[in-house]
Structures are given as structure tokens and as C-alpha cells.
Protein backbone atom coordinates (compact mmCIF):
# COMPACT_ATOMS: atom_id res chain seq x y z
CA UNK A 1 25.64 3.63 -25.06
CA UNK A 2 24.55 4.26 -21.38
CA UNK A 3 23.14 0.77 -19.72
CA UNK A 4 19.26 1.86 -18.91
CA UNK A 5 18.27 1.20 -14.98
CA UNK A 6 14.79 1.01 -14.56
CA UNK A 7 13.03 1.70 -10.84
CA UNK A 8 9.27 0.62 -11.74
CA UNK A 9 8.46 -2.94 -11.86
CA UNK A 10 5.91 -2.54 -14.96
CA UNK A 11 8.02 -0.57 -17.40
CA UNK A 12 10.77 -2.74 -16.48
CA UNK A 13 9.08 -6.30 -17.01
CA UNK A 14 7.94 -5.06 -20.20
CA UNK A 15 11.62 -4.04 -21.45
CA UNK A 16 13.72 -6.87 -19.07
CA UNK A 17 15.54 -4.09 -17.29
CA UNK A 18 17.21 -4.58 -13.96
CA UNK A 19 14.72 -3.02 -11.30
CA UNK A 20 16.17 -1.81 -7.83
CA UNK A 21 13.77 -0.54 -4.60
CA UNK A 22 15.80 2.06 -2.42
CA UNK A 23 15.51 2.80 0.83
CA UNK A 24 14.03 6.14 2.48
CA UNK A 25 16.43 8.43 1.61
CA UNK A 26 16.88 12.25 2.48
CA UNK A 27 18.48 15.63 0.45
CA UNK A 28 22.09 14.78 0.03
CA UNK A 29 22.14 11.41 1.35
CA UNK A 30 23.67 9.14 -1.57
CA UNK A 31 20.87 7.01 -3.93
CA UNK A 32 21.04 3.51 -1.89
CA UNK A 33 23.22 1.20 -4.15
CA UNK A 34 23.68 4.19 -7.10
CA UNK A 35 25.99 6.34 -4.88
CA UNK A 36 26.24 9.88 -5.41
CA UNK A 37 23.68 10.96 -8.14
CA UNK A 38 22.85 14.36 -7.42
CA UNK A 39 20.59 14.95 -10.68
CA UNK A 40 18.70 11.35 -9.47
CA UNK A 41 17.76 12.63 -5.94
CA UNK A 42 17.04 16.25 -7.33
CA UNK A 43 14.43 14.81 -9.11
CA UNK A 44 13.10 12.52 -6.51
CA UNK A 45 12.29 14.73 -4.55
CA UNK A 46 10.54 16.96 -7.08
CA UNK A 47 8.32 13.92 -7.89
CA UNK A 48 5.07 13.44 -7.28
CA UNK A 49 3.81 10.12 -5.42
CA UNK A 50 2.70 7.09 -7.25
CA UNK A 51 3.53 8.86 -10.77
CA UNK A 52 6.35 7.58 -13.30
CA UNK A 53 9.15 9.70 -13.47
CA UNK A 54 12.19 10.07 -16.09
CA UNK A 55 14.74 9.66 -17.35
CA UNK A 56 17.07 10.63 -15.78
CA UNK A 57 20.24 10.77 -16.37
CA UNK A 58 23.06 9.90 -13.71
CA UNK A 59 26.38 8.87 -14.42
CA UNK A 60 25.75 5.15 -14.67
CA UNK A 61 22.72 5.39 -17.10
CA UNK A 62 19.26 6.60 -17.28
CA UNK A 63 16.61 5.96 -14.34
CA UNK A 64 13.10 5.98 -14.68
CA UNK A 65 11.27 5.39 -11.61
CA UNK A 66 8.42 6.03 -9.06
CA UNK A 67 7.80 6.80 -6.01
CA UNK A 68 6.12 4.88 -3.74
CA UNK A 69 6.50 6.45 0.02
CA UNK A 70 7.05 10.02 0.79
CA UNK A 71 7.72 10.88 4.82
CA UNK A 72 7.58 14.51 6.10
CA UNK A 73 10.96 15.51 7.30
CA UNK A 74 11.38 15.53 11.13
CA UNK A 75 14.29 16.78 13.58
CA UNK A 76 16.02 13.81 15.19
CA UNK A 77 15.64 12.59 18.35
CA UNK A 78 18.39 12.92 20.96
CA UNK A 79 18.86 8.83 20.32
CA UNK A 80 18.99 9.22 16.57
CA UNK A 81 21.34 11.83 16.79
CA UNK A 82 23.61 10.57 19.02
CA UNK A 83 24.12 7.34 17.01
């Protein structure tokens, strides 16, 4: 059976799952600390602020999750781009 990672504090205190918070993260940039998990970030950014989200399955388990910041993309600047 696939180990269950949950992303929302609430459903997870109420089931003792392991909860992670990830970083800002853009369209094929790996999940933080879950790596590549294309069918994860897919969904992320199909979801809609503030509202639970899943499951979803990735190769390390199931993720259920919400999202709490959203940031309209931007082009670099020529500092960000040259680091």
C-alpha cells in the first residue's frame, strides 16, 4: 500500500499524517522535497486558492493539499537571470 502524504495541517492532525509546506514553485520546477511529480504540480496549478485538493497520486503516495499563495508569473530580471 502507498504511504499517504498529507499537505493541509487539519486533515492531517485529524489522521496523524506527515504534513510538508513547499516553497513557491513554478511549471516544471520539481515539488520542493517530493522531486519530480509531474501529476502533483499539474494539479497545483489547476487548484484553486485556499480550497482542499486531492488525491493525488505521485509516485511516493497520495497528496492531498492546499494552496495557500498563488503569485502571477513575471519575466526575470537581468539579476535573477544572470544568477
Amino acid at each position: 500500500m502507498d504511504p499517504i502524504i498529507a499537505l493541509d495541517w487539519s486533515i492531517a492532525r485529524q489522521f496523524n499524517l506527515p504534513v510538508r509546506e513547499l516553497p513557491l514553485i513554478s511549471p516544471g520546477e520539481p515539488a520542493g522535497d517530493l522531486g519530480p511529480a509531474p501529476e502533483f504540480v499539474d494539479a497545483l496549478f489547476r487548484a484553486q486558492p485556499n480550497q482542499l485538493t486531492g488525491p493525488v497520486h505521485i509516485e511516493r503516495g497520495y497528496l492531498v493539499f492546499v494552496v495557500k499563495e498563488s503569485q502571477p508569473a513575471h519575466p526575470g530580471t537581468l539579476a535573477e537571470v544572470r544568477t
